[in-house]
Protein backbone atom coordinates (compact mmCIF):
# COMPACT_ATOMS: atom_id res chain seq x y z
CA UNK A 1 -27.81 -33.18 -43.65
CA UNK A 2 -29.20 -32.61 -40.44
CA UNK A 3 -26.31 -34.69 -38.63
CA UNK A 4 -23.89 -33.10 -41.08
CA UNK A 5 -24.84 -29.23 -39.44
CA UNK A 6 -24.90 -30.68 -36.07
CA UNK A 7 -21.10 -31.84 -36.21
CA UNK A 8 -20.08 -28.35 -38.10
CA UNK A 9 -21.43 -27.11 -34.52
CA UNK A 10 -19.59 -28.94 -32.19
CA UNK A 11 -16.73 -28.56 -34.36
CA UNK A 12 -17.18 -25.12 -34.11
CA UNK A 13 -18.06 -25.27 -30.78
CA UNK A 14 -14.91 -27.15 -30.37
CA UNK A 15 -12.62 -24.16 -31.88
CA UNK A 16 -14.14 -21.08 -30.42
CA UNK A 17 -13.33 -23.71 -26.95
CA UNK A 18 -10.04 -24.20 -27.84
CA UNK A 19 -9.24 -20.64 -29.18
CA UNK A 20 -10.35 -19.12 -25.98
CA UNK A 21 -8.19 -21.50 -23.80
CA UNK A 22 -5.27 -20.48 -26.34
CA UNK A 23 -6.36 -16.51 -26.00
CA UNK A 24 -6.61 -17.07 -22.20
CA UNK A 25 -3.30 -14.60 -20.71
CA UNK A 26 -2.05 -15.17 -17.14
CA UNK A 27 -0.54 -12.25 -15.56
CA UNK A 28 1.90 -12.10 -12.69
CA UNK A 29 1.06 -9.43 -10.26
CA UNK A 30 3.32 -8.38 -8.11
CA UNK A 31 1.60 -6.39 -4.57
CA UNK A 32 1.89 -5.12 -1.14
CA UNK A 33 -1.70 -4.70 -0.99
CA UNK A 34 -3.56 -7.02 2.04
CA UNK A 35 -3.93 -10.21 1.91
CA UNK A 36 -7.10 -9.54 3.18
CA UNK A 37 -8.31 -7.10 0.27
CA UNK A 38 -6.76 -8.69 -2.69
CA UNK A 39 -9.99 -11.08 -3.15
CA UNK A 40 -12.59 -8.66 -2.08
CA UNK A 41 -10.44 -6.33 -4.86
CA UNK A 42 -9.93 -8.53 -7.75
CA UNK A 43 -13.67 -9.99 -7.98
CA UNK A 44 -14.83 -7.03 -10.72
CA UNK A 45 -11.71 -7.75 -12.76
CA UNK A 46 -12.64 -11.31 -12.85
CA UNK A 47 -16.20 -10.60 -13.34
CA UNK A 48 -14.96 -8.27 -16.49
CA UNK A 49 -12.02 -10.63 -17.58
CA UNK A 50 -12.94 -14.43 -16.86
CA UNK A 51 -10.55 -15.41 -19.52
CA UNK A 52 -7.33 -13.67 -17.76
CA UNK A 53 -5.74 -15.54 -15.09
CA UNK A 54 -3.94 -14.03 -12.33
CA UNK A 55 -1.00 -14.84 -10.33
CA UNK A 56 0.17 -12.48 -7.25
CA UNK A 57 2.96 -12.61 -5.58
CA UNK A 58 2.59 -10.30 -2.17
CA UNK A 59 4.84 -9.00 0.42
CA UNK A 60 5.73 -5.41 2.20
CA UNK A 61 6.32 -2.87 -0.08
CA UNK A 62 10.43 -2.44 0.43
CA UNK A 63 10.66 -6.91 -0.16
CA UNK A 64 8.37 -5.98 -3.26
CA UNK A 65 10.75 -3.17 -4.57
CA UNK A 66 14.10 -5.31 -3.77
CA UNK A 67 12.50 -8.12 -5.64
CA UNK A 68 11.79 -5.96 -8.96
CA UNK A 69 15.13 -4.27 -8.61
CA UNK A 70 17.24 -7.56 -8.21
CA UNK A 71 15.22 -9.19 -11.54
CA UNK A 72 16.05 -6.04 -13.96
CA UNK A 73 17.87 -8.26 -16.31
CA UNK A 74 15.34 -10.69 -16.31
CA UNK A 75 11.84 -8.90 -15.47
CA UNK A 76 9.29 -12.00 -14.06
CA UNK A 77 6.25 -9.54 -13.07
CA UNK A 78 3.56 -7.74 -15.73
CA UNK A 79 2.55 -5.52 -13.68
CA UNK A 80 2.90 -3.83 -9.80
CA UNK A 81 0.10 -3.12 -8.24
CA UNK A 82 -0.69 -1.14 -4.79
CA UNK A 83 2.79 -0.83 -4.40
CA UNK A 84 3.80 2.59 -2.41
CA UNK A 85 4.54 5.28 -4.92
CA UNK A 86 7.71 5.75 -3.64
CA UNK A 87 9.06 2.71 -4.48
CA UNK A 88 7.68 2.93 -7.67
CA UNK A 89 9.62 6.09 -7.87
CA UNK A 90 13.08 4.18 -7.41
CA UNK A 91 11.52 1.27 -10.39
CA UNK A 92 11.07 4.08 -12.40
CA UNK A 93 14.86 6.02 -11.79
CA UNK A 94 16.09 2.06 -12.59
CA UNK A 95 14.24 2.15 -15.98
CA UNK A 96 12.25 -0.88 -14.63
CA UNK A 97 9.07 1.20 -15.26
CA UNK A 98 7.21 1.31 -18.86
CA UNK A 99 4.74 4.72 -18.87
CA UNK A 100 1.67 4.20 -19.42
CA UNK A 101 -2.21 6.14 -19.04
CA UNK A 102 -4.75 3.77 -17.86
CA UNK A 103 -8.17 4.74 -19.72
CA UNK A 104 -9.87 7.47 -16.66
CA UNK A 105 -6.51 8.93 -16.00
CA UNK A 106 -8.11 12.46 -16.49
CA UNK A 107 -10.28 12.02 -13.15
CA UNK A 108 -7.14 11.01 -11.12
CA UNK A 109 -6.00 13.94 -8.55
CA UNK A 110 -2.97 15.34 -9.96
CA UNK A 111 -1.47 15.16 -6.48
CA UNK A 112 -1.87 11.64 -6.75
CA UNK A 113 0.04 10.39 -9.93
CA UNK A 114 3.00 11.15 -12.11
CA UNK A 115 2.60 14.32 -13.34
CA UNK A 116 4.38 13.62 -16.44
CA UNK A 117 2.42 11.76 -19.77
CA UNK A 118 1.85 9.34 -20.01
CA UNK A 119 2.92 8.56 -16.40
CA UNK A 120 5.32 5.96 -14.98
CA UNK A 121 2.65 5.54 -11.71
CA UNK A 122 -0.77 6.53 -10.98
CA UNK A 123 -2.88 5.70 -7.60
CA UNK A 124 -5.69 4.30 -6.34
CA UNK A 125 -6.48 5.67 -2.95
CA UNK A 126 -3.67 6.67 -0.44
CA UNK A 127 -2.47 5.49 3.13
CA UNK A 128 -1.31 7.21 6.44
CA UNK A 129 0.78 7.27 9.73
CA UNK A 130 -2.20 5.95 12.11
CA UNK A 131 -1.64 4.94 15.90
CA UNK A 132 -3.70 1.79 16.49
CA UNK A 133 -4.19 1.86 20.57
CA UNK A 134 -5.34 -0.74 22.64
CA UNK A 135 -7.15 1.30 25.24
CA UNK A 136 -8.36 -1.67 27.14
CA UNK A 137 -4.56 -2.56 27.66
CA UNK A 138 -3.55 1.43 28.50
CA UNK A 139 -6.70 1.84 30.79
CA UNK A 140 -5.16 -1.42 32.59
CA UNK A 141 -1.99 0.64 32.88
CA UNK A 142 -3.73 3.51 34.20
CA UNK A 143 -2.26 5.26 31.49
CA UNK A 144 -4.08 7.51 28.30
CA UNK A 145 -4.21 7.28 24.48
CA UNK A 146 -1.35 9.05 22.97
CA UNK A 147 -3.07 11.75 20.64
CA UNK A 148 0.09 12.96 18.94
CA UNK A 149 3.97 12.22 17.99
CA UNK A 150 4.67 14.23 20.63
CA UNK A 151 3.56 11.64 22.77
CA UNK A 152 4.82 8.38 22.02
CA UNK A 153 8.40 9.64 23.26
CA UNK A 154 6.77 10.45 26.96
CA UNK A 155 8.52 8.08 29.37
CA UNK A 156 5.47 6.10 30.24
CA UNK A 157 5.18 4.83 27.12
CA UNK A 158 8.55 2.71 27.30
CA UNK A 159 8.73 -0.74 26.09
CA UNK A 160 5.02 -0.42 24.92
CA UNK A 161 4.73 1.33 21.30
CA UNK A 162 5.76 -1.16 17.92
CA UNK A 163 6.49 0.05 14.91
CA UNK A 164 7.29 -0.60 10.88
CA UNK A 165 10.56 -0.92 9.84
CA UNK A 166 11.49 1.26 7.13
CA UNK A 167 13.55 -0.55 5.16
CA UNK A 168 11.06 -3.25 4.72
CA UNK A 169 8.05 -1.63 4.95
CA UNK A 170 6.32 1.19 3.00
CA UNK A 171 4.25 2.28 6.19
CA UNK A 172 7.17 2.57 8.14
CA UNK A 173 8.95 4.67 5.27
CA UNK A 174 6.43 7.43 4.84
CA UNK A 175 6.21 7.23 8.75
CA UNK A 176 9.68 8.46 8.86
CA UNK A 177 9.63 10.59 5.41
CA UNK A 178 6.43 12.38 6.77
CA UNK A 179 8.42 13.51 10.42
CA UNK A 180 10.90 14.82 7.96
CA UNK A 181 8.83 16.93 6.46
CA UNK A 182 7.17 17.94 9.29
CA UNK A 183 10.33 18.61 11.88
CA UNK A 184 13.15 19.10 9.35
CA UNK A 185 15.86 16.03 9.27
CA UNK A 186 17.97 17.10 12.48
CA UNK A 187 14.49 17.29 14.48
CA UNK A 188 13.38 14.33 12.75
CA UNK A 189 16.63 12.25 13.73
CA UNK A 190 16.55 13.85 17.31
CA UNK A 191 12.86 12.99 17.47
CA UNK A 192 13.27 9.56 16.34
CA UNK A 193 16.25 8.86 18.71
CA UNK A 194 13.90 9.74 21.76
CA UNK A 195 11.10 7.49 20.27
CA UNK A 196 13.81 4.33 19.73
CA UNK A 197 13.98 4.67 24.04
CA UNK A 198 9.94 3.62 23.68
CA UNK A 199 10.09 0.86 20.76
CA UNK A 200 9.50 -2.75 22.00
CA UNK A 201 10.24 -4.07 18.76
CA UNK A 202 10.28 -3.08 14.76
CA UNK A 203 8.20 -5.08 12.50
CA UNK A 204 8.79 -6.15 8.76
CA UNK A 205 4.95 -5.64 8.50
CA UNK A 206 3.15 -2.48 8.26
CA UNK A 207 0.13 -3.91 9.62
CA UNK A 208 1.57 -5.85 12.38
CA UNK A 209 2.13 -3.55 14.95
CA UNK A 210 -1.89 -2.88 14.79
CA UNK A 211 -2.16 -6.87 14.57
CA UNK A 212 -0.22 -6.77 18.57
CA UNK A 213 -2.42 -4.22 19.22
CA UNK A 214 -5.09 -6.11 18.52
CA UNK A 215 -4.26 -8.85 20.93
CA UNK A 216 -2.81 -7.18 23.37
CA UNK A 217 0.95 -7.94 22.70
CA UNK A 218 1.46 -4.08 22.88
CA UNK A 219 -0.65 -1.69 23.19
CA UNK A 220 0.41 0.67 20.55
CA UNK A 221 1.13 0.22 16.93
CA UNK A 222 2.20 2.65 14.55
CA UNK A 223 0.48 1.26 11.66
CA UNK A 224 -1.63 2.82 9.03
CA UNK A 225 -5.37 4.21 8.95
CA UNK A 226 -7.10 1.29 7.08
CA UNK A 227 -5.59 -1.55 9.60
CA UNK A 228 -7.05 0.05 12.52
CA UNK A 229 -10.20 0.97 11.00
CA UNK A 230 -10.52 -2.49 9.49
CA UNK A 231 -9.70 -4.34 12.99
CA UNK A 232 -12.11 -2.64 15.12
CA UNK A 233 -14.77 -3.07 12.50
CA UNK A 234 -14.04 -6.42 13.26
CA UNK A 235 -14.53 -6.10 16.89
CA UNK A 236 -11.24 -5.70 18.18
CA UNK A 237 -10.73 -3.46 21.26
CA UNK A 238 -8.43 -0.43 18.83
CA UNK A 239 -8.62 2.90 18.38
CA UNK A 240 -6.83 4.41 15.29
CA UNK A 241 -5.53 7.83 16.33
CA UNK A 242 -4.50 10.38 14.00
CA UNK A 243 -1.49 12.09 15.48
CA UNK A 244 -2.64 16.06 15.87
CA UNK A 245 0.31 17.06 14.06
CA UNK A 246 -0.44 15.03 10.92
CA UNK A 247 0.44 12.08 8.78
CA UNK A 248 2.88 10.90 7.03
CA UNK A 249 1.42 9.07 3.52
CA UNK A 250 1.80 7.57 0.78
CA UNK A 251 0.26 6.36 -2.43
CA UNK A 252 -0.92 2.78 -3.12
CA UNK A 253 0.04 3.00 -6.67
CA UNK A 254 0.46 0.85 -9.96
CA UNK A 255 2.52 0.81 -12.86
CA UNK A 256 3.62 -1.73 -15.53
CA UNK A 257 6.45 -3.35 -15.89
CA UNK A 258 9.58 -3.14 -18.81
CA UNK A 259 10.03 -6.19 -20.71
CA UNK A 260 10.04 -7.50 -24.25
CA UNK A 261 6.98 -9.21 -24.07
CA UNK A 262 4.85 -7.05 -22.35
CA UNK A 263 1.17 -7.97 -22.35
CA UNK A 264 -2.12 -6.12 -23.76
CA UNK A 265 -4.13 -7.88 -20.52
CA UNK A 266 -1.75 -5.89 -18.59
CA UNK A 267 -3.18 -2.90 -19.41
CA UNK A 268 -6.37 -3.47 -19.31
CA UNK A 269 -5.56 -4.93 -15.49
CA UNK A 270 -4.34 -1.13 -15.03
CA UNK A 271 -7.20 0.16 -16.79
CA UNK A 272 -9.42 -1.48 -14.45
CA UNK A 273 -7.40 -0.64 -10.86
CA UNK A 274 -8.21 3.03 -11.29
CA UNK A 275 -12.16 2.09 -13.12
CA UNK A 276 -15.27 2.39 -11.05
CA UNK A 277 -15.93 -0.97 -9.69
CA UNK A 278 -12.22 -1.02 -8.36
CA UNK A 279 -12.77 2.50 -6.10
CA UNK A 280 -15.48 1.77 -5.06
CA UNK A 281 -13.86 -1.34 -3.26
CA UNK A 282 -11.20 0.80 -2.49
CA UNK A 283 -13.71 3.03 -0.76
CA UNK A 284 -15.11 0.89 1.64
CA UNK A 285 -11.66 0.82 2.92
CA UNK A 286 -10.01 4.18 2.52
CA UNK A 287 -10.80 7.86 3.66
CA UNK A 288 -8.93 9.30 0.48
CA UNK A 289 -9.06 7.93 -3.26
CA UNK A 290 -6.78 9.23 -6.41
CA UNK A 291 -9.96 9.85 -8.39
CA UNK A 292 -12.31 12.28 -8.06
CA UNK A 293 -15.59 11.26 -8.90
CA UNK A 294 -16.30 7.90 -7.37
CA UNK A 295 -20.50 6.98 -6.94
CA UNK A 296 -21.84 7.41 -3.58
CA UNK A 297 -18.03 7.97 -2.17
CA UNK A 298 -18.51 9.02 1.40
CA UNK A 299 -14.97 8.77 3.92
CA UNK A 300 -15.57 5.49 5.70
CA UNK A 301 -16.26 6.24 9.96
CA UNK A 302 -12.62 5.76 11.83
CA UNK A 303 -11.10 8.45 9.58
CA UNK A 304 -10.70 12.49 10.24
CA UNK A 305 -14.11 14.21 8.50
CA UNK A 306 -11.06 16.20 6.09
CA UNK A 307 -8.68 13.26 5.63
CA UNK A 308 -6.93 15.41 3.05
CA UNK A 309 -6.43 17.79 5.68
CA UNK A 310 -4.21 15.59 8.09
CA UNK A 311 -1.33 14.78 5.27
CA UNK A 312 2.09 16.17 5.70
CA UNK A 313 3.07 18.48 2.92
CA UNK A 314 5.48 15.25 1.73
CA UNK A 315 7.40 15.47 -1.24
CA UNK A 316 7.22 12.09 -2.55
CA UNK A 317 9.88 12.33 -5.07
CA UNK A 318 12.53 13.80 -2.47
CA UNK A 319 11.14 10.62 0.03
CA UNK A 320 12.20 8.48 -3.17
CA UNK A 321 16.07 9.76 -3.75
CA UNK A 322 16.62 10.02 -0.18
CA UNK A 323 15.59 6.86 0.77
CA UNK A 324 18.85 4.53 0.78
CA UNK A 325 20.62 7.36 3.01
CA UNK A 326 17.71 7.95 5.10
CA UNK A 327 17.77 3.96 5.86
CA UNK A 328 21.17 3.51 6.38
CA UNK A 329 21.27 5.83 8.88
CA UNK A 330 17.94 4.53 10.25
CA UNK A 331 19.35 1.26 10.45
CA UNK A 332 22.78 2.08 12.21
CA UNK A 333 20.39 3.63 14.78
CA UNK A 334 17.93 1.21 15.42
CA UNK A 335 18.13 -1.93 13.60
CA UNK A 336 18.81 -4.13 17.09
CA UNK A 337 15.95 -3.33 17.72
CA UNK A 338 14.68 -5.16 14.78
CA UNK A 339 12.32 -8.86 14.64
CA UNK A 340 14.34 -11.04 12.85
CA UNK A 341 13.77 -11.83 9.01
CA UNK A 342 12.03 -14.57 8.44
């Protein structure tokens, strides 16, 4: 009897084994969030969800978008996440986009999500237009930190400033919306031809020009806040400067994906990127979140002390249906200019 009950347990052991291996879901997530962060990110999910397995494919936020809009017809990815809103904007206008309300959506800042419900997008923390500065390199030059737009054009800064480009990359994007917004298009265009005198080079990366930066390639990248911050917390000799006129941003935002066999676990992935233990990872990072209420939130040092305070009033659904004219014409402009695609 006794050796009968023990082999009803492993059998049973045996099951429960094999039913969890056939319950186990694998998720492809696509993401232009860091390489750096997606570990550091994904550990609570893991933690919560041992049985899901995840797949990511990442890359700059415009080669994300592209990639979603050229598989419509045949939708690979469950889910986007920390993708610029923006582009999630143009996923949505393509019907690629499935609404949904991650569980928490009531403590996300309004200003931060799809207004609509339940929403196509909703955030997780946002990014800005941040000058990483080398000032080791620029002391060399007997030259000063730029503190503003205004000064990135000035004549000693030729052949020394790198920046994203747009078309690839969602920092360089709401670089360009955001002096838009702030100067009106034909100041914008007129500002931006001035600044094209002073650009070494245009990146497909948002975070490379900080990366040069970094090592001294060039001694100013138009990047965003968190690269900066992140690299001289590392040591490097940068400086993230806010410009004094403000910043153009964006949101790092998720949103699932359209397709006939659309996953539960991919909700509960989305549930998670706007839960607790995922801001406060965000946090450690970021001087503004999408939710409200985050434990022991304080804006990591290297930001403004009102980060809030520095965006440009940008309308991020006006960024989204201008975009494809805005590039064209950014790229008759200045795409020589432009590293080559790898």
């Amino acid at each position: 009897m006794k050796k009968r009950l023990a082999c009803l347990v492993l059998v049973c052991l045996a099951l429960t084994a094999a039913s969890r291996v056939a319950r186990a879901a694998e998720l492809l997530v696509y993401t232009a969030l860091e390489d750096d962060q997606i570990p550091v990110y994904i550990k609570s999910f893991k933690e919560q969800y041992p049985d899901i397995q995840l797949k990511f494919v990442r890359d700059s936020t415009g080669v994300v978008i592209s990639k979603l809009l050229a598989e419509k017809d045949n939708p690979q990815a469950d889910l986007v996440w920390g993708t610029a809103a923006t582009g999630l904007l143009l996923l949505e206008a393509a019907g690629i986009v499935e609404p949904y309300a991650p569980k928490g959506l009531e403590r996300i800042n309004p200003r931060f999500r799809d207004p609509r419900n339940p929403p196509a997008w909703v955030a997780n923390d946002v990014f800005e237009t941040g000058l990483c500065v080398n000032e080791l390199e620029l002391g060399a030059k007997k030259l000063p930190a730029p503190a503003a737009y205004a000064d990135l054009v000035k004549p000693e800064y030729k052949g020394l400033v790198v920046m994203p480009n747009p078309a690839s990359s969602g920092t360089g994007y709401l670089t360009v919306a955001g002096l838009m917004a702030l100067l009106g298009e034909e100041q914008a265009w007129a500002y931006l031809d001035k600044l094209h005198e002073n650009i070494a080079m245009y990146t497909h990366s948002g975070s490379k020009p900080c990366k040069m930066a970094g090592t001294g390639e060039f001694p100013i990248g138009i990047t965003f806040g968190y690269r900066g911050v992140m690299q001289k917390r590392k040591g490097e000799p940068v400086t993230t400067v806010f410009p004094k006129e403000g910043s153009g941003w964006d949101c790092e935002a998720n949103a699932l994906i359209r397709k006939k066999d659309m996953k539960p676990e991919a909700k509960l992935f989305l549930d998670w990127a706007v839960s607790d233990p995922a801001m406060i990872e965000y946090a450690k990072n970021y001087g503004i979140l999408a939710a409200s209420d985050v434990p022991g939130f304080q804006v990591p040092e290297g930001y403004p002390a009102d980060p809030v305070a520095q965006l440009i009033p940008v309308d991020l659904t006006w960024a989204a249906q201008n975009r494809d004219r805005i590039l064209a014409e950014w790229e008759k402009r200045y795409g020589a200019k432009s590293e080559a695609k790898k």
